[in-house]
Protein backbone atom coordinates (compact mmCIF):
# COMPACT_ATOMS: atom_id res chain seq x y z
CA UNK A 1 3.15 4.57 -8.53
CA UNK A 2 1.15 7.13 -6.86
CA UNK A 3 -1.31 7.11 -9.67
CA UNK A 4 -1.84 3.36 -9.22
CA UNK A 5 -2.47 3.80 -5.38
CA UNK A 6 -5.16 7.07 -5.90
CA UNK A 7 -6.97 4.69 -8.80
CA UNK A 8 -6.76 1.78 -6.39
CA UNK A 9 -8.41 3.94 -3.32
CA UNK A 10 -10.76 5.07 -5.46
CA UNK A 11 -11.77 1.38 -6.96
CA UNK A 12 -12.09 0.79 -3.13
CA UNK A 13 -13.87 3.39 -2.04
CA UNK A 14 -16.61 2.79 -4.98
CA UNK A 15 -16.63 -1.09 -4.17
CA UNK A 16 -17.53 -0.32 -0.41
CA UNK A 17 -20.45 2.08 -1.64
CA UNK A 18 -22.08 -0.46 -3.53
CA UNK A 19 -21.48 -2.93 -0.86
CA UNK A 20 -22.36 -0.95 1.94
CA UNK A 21 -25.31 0.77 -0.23
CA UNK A 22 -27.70 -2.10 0.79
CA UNK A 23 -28.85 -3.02 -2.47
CA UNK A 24 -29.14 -7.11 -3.15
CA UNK A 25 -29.15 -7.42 -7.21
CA UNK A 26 -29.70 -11.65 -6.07
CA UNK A 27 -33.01 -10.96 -4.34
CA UNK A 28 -35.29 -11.57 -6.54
CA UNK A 29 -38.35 -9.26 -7.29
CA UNK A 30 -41.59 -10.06 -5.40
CA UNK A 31 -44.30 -11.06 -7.56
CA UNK A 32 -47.02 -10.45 -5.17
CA UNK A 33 -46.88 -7.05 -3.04
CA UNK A 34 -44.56 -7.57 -0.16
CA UNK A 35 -47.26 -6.02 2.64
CA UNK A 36 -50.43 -8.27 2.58
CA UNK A 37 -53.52 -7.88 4.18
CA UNK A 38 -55.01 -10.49 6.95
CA UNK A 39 -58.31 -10.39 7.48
CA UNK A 40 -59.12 -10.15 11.07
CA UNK A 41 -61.47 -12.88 12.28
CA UNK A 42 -65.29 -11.68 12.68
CA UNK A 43 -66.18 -10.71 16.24
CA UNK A 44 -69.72 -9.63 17.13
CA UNK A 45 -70.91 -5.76 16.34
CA UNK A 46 -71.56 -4.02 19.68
CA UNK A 47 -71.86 -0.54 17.82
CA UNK A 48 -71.22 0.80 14.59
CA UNK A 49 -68.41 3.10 15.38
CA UNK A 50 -66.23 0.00 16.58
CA UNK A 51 -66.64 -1.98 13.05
CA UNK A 52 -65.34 0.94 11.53
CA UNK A 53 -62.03 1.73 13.34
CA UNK A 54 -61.46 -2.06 13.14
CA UNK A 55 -58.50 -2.53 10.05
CA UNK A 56 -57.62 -5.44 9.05
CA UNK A 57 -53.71 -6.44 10.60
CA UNK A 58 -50.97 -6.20 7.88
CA UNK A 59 -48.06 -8.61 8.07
CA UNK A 60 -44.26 -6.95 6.41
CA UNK A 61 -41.92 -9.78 5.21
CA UNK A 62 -38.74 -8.62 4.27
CA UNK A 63 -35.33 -10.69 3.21
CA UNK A 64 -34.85 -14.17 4.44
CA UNK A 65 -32.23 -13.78 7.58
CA UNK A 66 -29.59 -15.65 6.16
CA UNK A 67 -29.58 -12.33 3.58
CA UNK A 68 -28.15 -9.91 6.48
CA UNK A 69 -25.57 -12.47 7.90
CA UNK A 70 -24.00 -13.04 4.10
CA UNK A 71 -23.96 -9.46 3.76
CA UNK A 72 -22.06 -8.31 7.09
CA UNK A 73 -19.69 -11.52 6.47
CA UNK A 74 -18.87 -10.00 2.93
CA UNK A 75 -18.63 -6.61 4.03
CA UNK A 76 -16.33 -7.68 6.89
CA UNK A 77 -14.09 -9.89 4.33
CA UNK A 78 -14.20 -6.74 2.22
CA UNK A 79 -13.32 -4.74 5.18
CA UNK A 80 -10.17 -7.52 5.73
CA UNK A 81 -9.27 -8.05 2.15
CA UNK A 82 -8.84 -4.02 1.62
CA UNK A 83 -6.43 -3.20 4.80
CA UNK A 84 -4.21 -6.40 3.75
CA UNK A 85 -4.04 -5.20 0.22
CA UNK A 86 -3.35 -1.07 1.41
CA UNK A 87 -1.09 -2.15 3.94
CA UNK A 88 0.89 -4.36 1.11
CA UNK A 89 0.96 -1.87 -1.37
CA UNK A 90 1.92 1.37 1.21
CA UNK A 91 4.78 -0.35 2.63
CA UNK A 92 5.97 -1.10 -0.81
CA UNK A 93 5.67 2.10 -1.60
CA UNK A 94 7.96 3.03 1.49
CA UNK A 95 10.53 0.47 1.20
CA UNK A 96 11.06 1.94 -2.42
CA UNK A 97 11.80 5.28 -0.67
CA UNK A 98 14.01 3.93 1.75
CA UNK A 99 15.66 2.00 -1.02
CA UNK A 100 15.65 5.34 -3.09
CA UNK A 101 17.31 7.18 -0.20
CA UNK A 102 19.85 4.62 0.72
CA UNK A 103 21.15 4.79 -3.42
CA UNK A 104 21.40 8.56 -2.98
CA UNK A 105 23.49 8.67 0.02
CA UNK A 106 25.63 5.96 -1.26
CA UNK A 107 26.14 8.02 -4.58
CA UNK A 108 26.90 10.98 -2.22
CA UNK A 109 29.78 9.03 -0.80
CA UNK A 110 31.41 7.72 -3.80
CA UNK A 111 30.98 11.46 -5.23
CA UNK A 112 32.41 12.99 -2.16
CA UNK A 113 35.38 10.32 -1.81
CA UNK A 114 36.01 11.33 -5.68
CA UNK A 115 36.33 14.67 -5.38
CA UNK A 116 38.21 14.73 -2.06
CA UNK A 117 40.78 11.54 -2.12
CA UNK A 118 40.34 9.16 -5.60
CA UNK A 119 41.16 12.40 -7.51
CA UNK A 120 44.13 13.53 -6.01
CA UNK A 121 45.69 9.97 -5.76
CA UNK A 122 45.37 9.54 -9.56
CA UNK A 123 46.99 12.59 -10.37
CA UNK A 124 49.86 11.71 -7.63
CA UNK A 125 50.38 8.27 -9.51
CA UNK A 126 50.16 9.39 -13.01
CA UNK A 127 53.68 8.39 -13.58
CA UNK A 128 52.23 4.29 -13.25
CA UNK A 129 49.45 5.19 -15.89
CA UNK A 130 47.02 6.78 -13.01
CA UNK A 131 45.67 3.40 -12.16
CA UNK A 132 45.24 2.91 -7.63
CA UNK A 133 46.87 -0.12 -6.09
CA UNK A 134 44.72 -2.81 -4.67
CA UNK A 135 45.25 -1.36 -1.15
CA UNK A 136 44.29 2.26 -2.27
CA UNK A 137 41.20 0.39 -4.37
CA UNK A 138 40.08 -1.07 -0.92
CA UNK A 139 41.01 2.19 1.37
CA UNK A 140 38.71 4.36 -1.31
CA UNK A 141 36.01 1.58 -0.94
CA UNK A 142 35.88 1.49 3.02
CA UNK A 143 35.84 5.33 2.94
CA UNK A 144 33.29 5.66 0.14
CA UNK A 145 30.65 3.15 2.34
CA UNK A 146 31.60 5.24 5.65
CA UNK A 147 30.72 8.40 4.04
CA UNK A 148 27.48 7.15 2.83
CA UNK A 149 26.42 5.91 5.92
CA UNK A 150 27.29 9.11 7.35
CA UNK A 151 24.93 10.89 4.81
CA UNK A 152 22.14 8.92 4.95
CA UNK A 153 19.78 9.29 8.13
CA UNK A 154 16.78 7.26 9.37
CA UNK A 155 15.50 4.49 7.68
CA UNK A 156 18.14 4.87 4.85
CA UNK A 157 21.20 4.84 7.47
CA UNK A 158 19.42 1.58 8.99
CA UNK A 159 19.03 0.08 5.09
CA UNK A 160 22.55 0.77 4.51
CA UNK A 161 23.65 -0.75 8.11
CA UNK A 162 21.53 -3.89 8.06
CA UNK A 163 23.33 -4.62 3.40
CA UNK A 164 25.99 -6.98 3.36
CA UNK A 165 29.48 -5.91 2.15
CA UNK A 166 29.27 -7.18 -0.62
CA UNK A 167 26.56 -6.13 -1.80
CA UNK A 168 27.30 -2.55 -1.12
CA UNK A 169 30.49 -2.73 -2.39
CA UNK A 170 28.76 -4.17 -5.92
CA UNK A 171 26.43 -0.93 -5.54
CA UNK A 172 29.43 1.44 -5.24
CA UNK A 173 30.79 0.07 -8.46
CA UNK A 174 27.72 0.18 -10.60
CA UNK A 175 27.94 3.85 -9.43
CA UNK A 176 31.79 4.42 -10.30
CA UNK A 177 31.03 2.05 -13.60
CA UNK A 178 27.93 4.56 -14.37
CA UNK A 179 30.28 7.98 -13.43
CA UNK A 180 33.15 6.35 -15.71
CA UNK A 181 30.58 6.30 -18.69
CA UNK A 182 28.84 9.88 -17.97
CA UNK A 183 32.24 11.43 -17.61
C-alpha cells in the first residue's frame, strides 16, 4: 500500500510540473515571427541625427487570452482533483490501521481470557468431555470483548466501541476457530 501511495505522489507531482511548466503543446507554431515590425509614418527631417534614432515601433502578440484562463481553470481542477483523491486514499490508509489495531487487541483478549479463565474451566470439566456450558460460552465471550476493549487505545478502543455485538462476537470466533486450527 505504501508503494502505491509514493508512485501515486510521484505521478502527481510530475503531472503538476508539466502543468504548471507553462508549456501549451495545442498552440500552434507561428508561421510568421511573432515580433513584427510597423513602420512608423514619415514625418518631416529637421536634422539628420533625429532620422537616425527614429526605430520603427514593434508590436509583441502573444497567446489569445482565453489561453491563460483555460490554463489556471485546469490547474485549479488539477489542484481540486489531487487533494480529493490524497485525502481518499490517506484516510483509507488509516482506517486500515485502525481496523488493523482493533483485530490485534481483540486477539489480545481472546488470548488473555484463554490463558487466564477458558483454560482452567476445561480442565475443571474434563469429567463432561471438557466442553463449557452455554452460560460459561457467553461469560468467556463478554470477558474476552471487555478485555479487548481494555487493550486497545485511541482510535482502535473507539472502532471496537462504536461494532455491534454481533459482529464482534463473529470476530472473536474466527479468532478461537483460527487458534483451534494453529493449535
Amino acid at each position: 500500500m505504501c508503494r502505491k501511495l509514493v508512485a501515486a505522489w510521484m505521478l502527481a507531482a510530475a503531472l503538476l510540473m508539466a502543468v504548471g511548466s507553462g508549456a501549451r503543446a495545442a498552440e500552434p507554431l507561428a508561421e510568421q515571427p511573432v515580433v513584427e515590425a510597423v513602420e512608423a509614418p514619415a514625418a518631416p527631417v529637421a536634422n539628420a541625427t533625429s532620422e537616425a534614432s527614429a526605430a520603427p515601433e514593434a508590436e509583441v502578440s502573444g497567446p489569445p487570452w482565453w489561453l491563460d484562463v483555460a490554463e489556471g481553470a485546469l490547474l485549479s481542477i488539477f489542484a481540486l482533483i489531487s487533494t480529493v483523491f490524497f485525502g481518499y486514499v490517506g484516510k483509507k490508509v488509516r482506517d486500515n490501521t485502525v481496523m488493523k489495531d482493533a483485530l490485534t487487541a481483540l486477539e489480545a483478549g481472546v488470548n488473555a481470557e484463554w490463558r487466564e479463565v477458558v483454560r482452567d474451566l476445561k480442565h475443571s470439566v474434563a469429567e463432561t468431555g471438557g466442553h463449557l456450558t452455554t452460560e460459561q460460552r457467553r461469560d468467556a465471550m463478554e470477558s474476552a470483548i471487555g478485555r479487548a476493549k481494555s487493550f486497545a487505545t485511541g482510535a482502535a478502543k473507539r472502532h471496537l466501541e462504536v461494532m455491534g455485538r454481533e459482529l464482534l462476537e463473529s470476530l472473536v470466533e474466527k479468532i478461537i476457530k483460527r487458534r483451534k486450527k494453529t493449535g
